[in-house]
N, C-alpha and C. Protein backbone atom coordinates (compact mmCIF):
# COMPACT_ATOMS: atom_id res chain seq x y z
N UNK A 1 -33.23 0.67 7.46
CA UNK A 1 -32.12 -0.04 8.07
C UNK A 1 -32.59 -1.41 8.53
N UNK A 2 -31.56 -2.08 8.84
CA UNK A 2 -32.16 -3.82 8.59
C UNK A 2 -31.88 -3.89 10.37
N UNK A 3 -32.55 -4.77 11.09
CA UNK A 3 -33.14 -4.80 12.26
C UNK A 3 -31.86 -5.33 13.14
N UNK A 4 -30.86 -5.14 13.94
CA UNK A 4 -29.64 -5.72 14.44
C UNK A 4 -30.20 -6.86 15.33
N UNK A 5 -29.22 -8.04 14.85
CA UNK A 5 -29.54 -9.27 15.49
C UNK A 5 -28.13 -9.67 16.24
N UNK A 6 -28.53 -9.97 17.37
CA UNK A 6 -27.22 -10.37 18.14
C UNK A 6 -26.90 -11.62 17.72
N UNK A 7 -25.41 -11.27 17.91
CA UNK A 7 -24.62 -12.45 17.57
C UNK A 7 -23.82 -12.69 18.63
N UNK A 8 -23.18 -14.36 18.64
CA UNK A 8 -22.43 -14.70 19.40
C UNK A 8 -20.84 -15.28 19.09
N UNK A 9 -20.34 -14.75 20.09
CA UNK A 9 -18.74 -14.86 19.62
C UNK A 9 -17.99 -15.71 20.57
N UNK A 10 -16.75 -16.42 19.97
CA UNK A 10 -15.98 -17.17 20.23
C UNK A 10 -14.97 -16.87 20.73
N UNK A 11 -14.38 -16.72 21.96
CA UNK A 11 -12.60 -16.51 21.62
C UNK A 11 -11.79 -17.19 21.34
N UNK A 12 -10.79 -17.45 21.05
CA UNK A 12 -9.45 -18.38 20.06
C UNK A 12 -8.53 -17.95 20.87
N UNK A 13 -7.60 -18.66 21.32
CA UNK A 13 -6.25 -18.20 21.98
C UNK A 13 -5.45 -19.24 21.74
N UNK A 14 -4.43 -18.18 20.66
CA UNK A 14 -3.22 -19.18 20.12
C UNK A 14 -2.03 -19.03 21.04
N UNK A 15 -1.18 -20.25 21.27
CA UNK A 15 0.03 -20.24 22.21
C UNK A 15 0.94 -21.01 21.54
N UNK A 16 2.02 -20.60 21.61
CA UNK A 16 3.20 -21.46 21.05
C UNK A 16 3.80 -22.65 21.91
N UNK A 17 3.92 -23.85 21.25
CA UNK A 17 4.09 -24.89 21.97
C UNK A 17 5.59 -25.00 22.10
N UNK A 18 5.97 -25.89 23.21
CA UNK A 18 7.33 -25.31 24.14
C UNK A 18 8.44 -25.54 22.90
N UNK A 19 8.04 -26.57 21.63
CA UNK A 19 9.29 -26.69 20.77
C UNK A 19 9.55 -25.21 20.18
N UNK A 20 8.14 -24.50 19.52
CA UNK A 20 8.37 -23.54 18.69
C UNK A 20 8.84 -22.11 19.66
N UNK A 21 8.55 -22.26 20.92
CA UNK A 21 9.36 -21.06 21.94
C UNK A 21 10.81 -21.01 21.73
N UNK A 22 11.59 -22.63 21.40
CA UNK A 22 12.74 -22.77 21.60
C UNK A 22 13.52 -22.14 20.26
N UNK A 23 12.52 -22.35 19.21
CA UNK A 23 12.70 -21.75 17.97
C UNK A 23 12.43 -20.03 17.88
N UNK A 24 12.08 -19.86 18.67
CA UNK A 24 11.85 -18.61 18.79
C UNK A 24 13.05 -17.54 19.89
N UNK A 25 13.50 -18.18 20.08
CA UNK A 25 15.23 -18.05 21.10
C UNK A 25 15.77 -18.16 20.56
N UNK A 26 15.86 -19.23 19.30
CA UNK A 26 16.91 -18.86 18.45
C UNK A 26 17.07 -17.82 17.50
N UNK A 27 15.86 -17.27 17.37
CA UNK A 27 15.92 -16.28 16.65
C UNK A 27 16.79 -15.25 16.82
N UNK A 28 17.12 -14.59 17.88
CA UNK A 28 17.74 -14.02 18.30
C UNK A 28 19.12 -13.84 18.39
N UNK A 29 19.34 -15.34 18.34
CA UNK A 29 21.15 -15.46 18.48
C UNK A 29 21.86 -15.38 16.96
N UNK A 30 21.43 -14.92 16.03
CA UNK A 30 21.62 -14.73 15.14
C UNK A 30 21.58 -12.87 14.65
N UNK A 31 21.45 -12.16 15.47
CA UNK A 31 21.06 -11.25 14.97
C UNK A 31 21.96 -9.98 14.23
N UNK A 32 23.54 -10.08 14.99
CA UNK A 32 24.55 -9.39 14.36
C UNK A 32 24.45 -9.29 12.76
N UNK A 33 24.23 -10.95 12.62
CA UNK A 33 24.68 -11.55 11.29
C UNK A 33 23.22 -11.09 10.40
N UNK A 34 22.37 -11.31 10.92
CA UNK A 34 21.10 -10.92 10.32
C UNK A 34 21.01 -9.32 9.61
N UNK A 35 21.34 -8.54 10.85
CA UNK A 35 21.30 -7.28 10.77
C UNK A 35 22.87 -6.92 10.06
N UNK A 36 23.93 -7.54 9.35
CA UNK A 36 24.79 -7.32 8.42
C UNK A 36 24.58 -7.45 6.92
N UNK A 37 23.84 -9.18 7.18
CA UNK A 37 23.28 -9.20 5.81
C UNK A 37 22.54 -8.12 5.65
N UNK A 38 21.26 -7.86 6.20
CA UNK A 38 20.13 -6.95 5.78
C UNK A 38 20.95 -5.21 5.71
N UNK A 39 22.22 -4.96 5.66
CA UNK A 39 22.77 -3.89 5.73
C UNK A 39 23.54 -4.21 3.99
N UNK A 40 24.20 -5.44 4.29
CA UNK A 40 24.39 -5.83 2.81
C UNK A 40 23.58 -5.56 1.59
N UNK A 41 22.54 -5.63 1.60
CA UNK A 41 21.26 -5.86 0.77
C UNK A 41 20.97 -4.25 0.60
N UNK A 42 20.74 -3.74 2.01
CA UNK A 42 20.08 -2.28 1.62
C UNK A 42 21.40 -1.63 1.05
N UNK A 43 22.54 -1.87 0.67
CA UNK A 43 23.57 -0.97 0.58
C UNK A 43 23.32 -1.11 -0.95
N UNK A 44 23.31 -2.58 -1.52
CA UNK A 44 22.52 -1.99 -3.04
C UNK A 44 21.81 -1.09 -3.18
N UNK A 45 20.28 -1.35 -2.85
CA UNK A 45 19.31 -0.75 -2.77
C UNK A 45 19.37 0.95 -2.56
N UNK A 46 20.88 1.35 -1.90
CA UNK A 46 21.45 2.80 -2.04
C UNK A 46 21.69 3.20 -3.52
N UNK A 47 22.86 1.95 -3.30
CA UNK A 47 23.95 2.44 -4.50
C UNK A 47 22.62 3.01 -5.88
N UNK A 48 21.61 1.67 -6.03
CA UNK A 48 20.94 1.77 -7.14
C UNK A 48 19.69 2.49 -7.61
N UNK A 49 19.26 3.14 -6.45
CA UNK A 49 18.11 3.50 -6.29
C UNK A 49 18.20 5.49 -5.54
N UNK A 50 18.62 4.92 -4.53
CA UNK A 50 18.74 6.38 -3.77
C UNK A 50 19.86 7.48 -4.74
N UNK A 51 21.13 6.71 -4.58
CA UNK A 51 22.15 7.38 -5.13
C UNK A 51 22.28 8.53 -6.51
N UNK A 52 21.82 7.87 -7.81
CA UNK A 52 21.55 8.54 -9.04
C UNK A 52 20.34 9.83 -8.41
N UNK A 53 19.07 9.66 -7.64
CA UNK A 53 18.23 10.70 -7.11
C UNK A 53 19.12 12.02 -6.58
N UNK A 54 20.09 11.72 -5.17
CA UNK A 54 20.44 12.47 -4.18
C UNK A 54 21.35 13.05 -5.82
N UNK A 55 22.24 12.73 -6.86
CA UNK A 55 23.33 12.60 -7.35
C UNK A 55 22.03 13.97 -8.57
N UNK A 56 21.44 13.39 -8.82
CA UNK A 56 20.86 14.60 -9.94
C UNK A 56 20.07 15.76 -9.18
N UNK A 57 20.03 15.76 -7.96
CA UNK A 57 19.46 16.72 -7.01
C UNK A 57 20.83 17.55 -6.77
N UNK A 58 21.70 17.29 -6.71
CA UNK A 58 22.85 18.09 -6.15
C UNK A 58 23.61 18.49 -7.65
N UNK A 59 23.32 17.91 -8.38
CA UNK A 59 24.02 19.00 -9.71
C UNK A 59 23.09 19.96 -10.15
N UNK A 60 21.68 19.38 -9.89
CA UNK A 60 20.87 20.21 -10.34
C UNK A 60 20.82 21.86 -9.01
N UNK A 61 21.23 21.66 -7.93
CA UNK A 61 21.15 22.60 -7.22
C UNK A 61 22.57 23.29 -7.31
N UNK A 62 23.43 22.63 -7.99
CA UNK A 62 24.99 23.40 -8.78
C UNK A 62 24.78 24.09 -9.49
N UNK A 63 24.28 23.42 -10.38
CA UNK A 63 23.83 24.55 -11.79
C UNK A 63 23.20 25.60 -11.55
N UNK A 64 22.06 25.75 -10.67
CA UNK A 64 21.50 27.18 -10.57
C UNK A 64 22.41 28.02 -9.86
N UNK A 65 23.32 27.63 -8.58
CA UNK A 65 24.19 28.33 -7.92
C UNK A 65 24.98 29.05 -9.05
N UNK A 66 25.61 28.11 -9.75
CA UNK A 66 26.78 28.86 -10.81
C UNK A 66 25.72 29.73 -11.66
N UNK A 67 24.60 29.68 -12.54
CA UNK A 67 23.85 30.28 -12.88
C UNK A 67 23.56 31.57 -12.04
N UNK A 68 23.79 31.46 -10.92
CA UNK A 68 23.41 33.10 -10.06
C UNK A 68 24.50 33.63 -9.95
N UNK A 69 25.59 32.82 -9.85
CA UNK A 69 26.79 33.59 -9.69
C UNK A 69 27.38 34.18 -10.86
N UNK A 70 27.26 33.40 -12.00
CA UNK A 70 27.45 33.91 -13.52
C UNK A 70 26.83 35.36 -13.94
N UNK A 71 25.50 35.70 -13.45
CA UNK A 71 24.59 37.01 -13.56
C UNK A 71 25.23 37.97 -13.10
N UNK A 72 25.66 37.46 -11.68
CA UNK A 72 26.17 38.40 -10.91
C UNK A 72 27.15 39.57 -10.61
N UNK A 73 27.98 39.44 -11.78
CA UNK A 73 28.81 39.86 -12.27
C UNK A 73 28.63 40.57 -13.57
């Protein structure tokens, strides 16, 4: 093993200067609209993605039902 040599460290402390705080308040006042769009967007992301999954999971759990019930008799 290779022999540990101390090292010395720096700290850094970043702060936001008073313009970008003010920009950062605004962030906020936007957020209804933010959080509609981003509801907009994921509602594709249902239709196209989730939907056909949940949609071949539930016929596929039809078919075996009627399949047991068909025997059953």
């Amino acid at each position: 093993m290779a022999p540990r040599v101390p090292m010395k460290f720096r700290e850094v402390v970043y702060t936001l200067s008073p313009y970008e705080q003010t920009i950062m308040n605004g962030l906020w006042k936007n957020l209804p609209h933010k959080a509609a769009h981003f509801a907009e967007r994921a509602r594709d992301a249902v239709i196209f993605a989730v939907l056909p999954i949940w949609a071949i999971g539930s016929y596929c759990e039809n078919y075996k039902e009627k399949e047991k019930m068909h025997h059953r008799f």
